[in-house]
C-alpha atoms as a PDB file:
ATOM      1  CA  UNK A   1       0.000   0.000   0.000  1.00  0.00           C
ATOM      2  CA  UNK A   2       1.586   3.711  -0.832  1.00  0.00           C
ATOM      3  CA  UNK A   3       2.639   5.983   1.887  1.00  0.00           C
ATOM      4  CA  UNK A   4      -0.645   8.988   2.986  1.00  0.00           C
ATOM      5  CA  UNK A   5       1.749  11.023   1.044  1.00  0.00           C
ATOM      6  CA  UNK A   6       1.638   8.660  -1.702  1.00  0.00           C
ATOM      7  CA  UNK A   7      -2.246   8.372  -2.043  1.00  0.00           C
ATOM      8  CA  UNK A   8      -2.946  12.255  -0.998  1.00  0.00           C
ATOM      9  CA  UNK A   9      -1.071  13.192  -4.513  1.00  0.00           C
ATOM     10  CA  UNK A  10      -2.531  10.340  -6.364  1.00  0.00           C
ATOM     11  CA  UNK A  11      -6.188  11.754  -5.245  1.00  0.00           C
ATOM     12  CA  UNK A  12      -5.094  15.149  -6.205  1.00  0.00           C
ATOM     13  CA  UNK A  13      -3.895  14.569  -9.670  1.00  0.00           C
ATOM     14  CA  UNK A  14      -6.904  12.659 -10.371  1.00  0.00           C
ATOM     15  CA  UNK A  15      -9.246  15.098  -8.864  1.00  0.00           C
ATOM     16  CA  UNK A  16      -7.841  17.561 -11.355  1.00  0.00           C
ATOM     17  CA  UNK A  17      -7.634  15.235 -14.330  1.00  0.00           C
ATOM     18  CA  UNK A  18     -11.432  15.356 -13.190  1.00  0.00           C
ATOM     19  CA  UNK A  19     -11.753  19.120 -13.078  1.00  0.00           C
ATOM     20  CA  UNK A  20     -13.567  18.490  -9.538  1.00  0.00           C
ATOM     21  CA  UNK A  21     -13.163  20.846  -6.860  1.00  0.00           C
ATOM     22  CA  UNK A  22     -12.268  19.254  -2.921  1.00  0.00           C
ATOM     23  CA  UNK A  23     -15.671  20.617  -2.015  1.00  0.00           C
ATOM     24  CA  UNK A  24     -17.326  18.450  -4.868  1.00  0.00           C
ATOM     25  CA  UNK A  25     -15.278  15.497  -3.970  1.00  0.00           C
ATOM     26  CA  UNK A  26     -16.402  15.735  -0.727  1.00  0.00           C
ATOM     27  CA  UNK A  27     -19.723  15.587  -1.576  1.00  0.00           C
ATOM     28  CA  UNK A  28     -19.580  12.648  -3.546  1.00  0.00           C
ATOM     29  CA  UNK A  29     -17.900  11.334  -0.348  1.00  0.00           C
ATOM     30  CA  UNK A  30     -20.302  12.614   1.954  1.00  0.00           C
ATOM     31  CA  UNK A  31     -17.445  14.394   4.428  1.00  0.00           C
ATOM     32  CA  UNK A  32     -16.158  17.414   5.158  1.00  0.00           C
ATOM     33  CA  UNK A  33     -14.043  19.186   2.411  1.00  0.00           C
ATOM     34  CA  UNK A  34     -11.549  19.831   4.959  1.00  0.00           C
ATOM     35  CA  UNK A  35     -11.475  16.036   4.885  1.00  0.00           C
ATOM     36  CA  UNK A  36     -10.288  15.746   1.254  1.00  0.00           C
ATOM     37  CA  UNK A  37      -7.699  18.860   2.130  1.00  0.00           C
ATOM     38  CA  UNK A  38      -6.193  16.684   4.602  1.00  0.00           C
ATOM     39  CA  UNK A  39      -5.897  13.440   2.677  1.00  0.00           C
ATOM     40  CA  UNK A  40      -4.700  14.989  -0.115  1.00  0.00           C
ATOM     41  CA  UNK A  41      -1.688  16.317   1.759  1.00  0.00           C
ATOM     42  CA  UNK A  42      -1.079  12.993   3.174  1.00  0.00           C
ATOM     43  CA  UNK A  43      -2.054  13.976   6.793  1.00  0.00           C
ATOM     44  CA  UNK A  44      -3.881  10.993   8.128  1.00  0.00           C
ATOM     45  CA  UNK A  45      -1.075   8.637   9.492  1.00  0.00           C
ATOM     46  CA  UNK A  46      -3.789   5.689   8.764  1.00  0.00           C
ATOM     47  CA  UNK A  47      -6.473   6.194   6.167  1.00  0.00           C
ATOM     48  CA  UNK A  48      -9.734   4.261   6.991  1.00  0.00           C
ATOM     49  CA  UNK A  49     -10.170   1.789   4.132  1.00  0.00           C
ATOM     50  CA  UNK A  50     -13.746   2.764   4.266  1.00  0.00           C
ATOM     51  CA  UNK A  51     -13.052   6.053   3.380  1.00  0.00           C
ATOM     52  CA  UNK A  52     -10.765   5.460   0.981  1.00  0.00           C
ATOM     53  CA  UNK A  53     -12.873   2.981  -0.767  1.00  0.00           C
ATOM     54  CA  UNK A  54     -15.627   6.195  -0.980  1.00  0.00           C
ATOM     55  CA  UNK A  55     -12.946   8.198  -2.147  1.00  0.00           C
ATOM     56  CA  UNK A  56     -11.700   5.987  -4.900  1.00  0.00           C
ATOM     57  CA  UNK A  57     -15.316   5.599  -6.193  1.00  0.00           C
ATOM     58  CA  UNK A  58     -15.783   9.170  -6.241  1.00  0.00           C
ATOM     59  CA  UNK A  59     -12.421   9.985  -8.248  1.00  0.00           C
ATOM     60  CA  UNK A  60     -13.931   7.342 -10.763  1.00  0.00           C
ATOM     61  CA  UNK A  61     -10.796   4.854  -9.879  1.00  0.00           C
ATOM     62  CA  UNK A  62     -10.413   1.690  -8.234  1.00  0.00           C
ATOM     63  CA  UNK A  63      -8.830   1.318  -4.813  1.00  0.00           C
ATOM     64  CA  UNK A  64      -6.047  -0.283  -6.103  1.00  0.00           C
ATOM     65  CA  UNK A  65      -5.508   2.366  -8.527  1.00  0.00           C
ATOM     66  CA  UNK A  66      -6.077   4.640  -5.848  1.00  0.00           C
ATOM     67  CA  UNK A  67      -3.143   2.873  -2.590  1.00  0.00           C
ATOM     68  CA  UNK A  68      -1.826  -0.020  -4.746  1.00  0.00           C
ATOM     69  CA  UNK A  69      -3.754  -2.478  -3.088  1.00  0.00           C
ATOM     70  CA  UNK A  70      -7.732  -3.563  -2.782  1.00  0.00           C
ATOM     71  CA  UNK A  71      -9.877  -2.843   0.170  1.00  0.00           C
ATOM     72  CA  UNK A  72     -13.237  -4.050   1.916  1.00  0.00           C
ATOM     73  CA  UNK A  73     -15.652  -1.278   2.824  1.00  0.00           C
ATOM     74  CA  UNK A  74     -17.076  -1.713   6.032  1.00  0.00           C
ATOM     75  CA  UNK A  75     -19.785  -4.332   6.073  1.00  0.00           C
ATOM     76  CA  UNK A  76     -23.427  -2.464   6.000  1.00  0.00           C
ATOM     77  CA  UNK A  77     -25.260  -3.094   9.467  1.00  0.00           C
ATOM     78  CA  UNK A  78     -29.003  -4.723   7.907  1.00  0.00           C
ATOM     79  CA  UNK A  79     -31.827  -4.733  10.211  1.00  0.00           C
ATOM     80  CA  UNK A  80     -32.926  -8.177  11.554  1.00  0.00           C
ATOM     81  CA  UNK A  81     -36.051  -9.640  10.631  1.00  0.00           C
ATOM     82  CA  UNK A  82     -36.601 -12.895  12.173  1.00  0.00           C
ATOM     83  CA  UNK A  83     -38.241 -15.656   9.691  1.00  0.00           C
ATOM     84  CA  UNK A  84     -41.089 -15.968  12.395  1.00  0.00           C
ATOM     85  CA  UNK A  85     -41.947 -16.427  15.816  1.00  0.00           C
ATOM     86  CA  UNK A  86     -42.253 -19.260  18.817  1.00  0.00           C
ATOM     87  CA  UNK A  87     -44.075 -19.624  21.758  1.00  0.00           C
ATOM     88  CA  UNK A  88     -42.285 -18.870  25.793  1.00  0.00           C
ATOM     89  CA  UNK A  89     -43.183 -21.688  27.468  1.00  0.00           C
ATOM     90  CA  UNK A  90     -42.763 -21.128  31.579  1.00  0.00           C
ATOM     91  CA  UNK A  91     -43.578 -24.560  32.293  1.00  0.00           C
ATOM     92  CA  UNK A  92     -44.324 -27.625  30.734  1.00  0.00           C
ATOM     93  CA  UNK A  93     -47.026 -29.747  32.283  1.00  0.00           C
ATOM     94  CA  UNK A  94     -48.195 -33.531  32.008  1.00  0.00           C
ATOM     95  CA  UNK A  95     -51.684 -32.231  32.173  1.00  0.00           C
ATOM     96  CA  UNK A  96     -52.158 -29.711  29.858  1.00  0.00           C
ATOM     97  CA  UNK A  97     -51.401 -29.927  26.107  1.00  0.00           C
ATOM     98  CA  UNK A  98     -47.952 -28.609  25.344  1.00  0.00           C
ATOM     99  CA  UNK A  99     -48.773 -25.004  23.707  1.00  0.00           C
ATOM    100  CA  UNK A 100     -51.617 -24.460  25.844  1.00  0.00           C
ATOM    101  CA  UNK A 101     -52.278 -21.262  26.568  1.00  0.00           C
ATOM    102  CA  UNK A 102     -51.581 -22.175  30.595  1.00  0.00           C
ATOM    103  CA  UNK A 103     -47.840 -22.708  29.573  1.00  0.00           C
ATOM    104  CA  UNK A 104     -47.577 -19.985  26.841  1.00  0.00           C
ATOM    105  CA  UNK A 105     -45.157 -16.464  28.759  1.00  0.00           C
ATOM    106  CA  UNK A 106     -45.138 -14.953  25.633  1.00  0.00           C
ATOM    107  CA  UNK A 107     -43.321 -14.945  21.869  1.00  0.00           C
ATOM    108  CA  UNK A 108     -39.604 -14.910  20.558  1.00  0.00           C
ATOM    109  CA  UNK A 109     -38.433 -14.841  17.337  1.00  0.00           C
ATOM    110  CA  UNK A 110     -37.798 -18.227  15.868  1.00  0.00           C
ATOM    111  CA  UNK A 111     -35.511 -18.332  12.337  1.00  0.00           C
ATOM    112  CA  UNK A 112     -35.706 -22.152  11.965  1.00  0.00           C
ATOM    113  CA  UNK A 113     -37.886 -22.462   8.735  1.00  0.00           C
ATOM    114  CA  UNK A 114     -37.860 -26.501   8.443  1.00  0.00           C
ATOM    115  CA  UNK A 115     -41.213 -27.068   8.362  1.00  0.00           C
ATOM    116  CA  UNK A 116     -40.422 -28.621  12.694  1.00  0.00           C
ATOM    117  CA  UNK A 117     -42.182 -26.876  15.743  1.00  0.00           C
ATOM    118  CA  UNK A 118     -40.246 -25.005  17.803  1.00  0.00           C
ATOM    119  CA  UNK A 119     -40.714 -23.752  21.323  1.00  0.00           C
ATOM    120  CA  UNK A 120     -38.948 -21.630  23.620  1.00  0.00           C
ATOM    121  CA  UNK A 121     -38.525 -22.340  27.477  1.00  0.00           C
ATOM    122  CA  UNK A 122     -37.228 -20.690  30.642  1.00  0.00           C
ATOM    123  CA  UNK A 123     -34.877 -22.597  32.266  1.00  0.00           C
ATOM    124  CA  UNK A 124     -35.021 -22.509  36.059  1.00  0.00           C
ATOM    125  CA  UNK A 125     -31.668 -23.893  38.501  1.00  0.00           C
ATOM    126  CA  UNK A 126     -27.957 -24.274  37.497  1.00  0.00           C
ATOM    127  CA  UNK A 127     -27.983 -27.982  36.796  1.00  0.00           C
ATOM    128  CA  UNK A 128     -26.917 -27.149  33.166  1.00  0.00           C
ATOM    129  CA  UNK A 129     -24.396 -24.537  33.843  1.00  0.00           C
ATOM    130  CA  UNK A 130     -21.565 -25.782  32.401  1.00  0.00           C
ATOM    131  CA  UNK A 131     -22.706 -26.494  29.049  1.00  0.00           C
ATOM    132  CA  UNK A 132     -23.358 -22.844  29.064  1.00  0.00           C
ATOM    133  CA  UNK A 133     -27.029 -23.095  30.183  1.00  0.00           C
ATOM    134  CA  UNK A 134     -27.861 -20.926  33.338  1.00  0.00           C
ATOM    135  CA  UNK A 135     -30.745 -19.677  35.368  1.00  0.00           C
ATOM    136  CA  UNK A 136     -33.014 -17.771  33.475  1.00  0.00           C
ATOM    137  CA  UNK A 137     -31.715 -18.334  29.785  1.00  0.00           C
ATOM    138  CA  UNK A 138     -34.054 -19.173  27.699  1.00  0.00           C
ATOM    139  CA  UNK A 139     -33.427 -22.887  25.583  1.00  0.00           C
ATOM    140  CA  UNK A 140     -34.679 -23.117  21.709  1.00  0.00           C
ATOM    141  CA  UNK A 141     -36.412 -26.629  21.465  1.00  0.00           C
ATOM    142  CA  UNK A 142     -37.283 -28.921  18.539  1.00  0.00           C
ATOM    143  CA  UNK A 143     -40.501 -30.958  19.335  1.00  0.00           C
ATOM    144  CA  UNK A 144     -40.068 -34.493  19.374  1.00  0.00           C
ATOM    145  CA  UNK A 145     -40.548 -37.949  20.676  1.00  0.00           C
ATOM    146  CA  UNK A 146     -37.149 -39.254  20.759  1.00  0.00           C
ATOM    147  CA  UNK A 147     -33.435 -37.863  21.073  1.00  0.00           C
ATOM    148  CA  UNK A 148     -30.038 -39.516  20.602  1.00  0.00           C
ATOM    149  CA  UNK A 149     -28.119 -40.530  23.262  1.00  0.00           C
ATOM    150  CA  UNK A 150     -26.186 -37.834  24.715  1.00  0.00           C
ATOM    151  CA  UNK A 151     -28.232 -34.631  23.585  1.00  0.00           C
ATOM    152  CA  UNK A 152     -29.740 -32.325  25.536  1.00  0.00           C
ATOM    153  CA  UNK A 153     -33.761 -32.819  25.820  1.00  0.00           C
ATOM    154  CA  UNK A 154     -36.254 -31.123  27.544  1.00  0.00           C
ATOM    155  CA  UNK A 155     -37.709 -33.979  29.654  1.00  0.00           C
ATOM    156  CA  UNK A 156     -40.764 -34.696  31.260  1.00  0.00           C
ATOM    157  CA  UNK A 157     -40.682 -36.795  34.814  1.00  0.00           C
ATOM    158  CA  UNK A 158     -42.860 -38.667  36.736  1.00  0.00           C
ATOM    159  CA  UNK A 159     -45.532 -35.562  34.920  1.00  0.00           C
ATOM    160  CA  UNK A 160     -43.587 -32.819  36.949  1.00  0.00           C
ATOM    161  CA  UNK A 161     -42.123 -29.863  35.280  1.00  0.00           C
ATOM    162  CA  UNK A 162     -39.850 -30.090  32.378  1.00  0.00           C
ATOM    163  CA  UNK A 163     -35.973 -30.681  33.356  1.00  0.00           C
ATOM    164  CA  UNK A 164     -33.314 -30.330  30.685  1.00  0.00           C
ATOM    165  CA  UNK A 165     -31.208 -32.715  31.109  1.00  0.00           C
ATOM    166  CA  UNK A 166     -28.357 -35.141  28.861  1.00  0.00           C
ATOM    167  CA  UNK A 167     -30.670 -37.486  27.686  1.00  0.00           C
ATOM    168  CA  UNK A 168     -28.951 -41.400  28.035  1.00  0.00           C
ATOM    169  CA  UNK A 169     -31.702 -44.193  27.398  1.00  0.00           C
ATOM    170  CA  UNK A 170     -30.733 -48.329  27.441  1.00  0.00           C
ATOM    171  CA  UNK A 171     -34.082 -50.039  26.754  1.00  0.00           C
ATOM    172  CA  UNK A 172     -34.001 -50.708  30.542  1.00  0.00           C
ATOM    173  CA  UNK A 173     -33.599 -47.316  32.197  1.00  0.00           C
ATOM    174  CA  UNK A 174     -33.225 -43.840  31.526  1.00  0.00           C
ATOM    175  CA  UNK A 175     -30.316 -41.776  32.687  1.00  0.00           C
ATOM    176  CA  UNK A 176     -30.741 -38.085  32.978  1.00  0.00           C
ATOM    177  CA  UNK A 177     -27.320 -36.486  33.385  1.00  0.00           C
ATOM    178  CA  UNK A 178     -27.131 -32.715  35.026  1.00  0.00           C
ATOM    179  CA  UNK A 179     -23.503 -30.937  33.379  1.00  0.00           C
ATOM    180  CA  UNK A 180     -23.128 -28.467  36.487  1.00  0.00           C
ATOM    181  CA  UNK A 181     -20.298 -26.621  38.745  1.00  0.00           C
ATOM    182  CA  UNK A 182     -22.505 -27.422  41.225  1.00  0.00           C
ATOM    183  CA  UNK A 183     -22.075 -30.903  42.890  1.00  0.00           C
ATOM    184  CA  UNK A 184     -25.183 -30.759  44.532  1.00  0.00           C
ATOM    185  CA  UNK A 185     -27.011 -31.710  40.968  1.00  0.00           C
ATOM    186  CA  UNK A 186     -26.178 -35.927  40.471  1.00  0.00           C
ATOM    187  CA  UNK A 187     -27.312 -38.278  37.791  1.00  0.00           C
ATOM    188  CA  UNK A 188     -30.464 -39.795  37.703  1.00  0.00           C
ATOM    189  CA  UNK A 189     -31.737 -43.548  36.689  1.00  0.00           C
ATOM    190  CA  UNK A 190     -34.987 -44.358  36.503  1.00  0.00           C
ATOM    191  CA  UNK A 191     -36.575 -47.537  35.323  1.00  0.00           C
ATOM    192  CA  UNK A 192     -39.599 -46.029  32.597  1.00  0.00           C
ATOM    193  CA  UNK A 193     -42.109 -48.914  34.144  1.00  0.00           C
ATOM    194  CA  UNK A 194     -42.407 -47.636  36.965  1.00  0.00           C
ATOM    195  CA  UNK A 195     -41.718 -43.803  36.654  1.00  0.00           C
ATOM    196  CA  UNK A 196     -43.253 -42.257  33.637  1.00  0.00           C
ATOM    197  CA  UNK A 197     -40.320 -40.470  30.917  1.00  0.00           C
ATOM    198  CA  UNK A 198     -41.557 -38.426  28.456  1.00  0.00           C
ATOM    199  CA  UNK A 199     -39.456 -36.558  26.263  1.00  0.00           C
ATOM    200  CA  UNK A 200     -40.192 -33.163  24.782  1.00  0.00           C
ATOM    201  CA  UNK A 201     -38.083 -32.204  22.762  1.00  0.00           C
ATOM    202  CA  UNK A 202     -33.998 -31.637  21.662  1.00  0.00           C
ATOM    203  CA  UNK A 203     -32.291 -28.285  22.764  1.00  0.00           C
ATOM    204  CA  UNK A 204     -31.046 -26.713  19.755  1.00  0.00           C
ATOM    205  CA  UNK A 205     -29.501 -23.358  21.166  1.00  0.00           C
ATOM    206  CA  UNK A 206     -29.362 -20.671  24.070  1.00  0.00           C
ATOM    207  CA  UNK A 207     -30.558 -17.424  24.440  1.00  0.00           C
ATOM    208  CA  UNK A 208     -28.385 -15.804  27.283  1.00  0.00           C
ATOM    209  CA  UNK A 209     -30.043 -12.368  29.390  1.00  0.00           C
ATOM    210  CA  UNK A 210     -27.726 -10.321  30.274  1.00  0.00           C
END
């Protein structure tokens, strides 16, 4: 890349190669003209490639015409416009159907367009912690039946409250592992004959509040 000095004289011979004045550089820039005076005589140590990019367009050159080497602009910031929305689930209940209006907090925005329903719930307790899922986070879920072994479901017990949990199954018995700094939180076995295991769902990501 050429020196400030380097690049302020290129933009001035090519400004008046142009027959533009500073002032109507500038305004194809969108700065200050006292902003073109000063890059022309080289007096920004380091030029912002966005800037120079603007400039470059403006003196009808390219960038690398223009410091002997290509730059990005900036990206542009786009607004975000989620694909749709999912329900905030506070609790999930045995006895009421799953999106019932009992269990419903409110919506979130939900960009999973697979055709799958998605819920969102709030996660109560610390006994997830250290895979990065704390009190009060909220847990994106996939509805389902079934999840491999290992994953993290949203899990129905005994028809208490939802507990998310690492979801290990045998035929025999269920294991629902906690993955906690706290030691307070242990496994769990159950045999599903005699304690009812339903699962919910598979987490698919966190939504941290901070």
């Amino acid at each position: 890349m050429f020196t400030p000095q380097e690049i302020g004289a290129r933009m001035a011979d090519r400004r008046r190669a142009l027959h533009l004045s500073q002032k109507e550089v500038a305004a194809r820039v969108q700065v200050n003209p006292s902003t073109i005076m000063r890059y022309e005589k080289g007096a920004f140590p380091n030029p912002k490639p966005p800037v120079l990019c603007a400039i470059a367009a403006a003196l009808e050159m390219s960038t690398f015409q223009l410091c002997g080497e290509e730059l990005s602009p900036a990206p542009q910031l786009v607004s975000y416009r989620p694909a749709g929305t999912m329900p905030i689930l506070g609790r999930v209940s045995a006895g009421l159907p799953l999106l019932a209006a009992e269990n419903i907090e409110g919506q979130t925005a939900c960009d999973y367009t697979d055709g799958e329903q998605y819920f969102a719930l709030r996660v109560t307790g610390d006994s997830m912690n250290a895979a990065g899922i704390g009190d009060g986070d909220l847990v994106v879920v996939r509805q389902q039946p079934t999840v491999d072994q290992g994953e993290i479901a949203v899990v129905l017990v005994n028809g208490d409250d939802a507990t998310v949990k690492r979801f290990y199954s045998n035929g025999q018995t269920v294991t629902l592992v906690p993955q906690s700094n706290n030691p307070q939180h242990q496994i769990q076995v159950y045999d599903p004959k005699e304690v009812p295991i339903r699962v919910i769902g598979r987490v698919m990501e966190v939504r941290k509040r901070f």
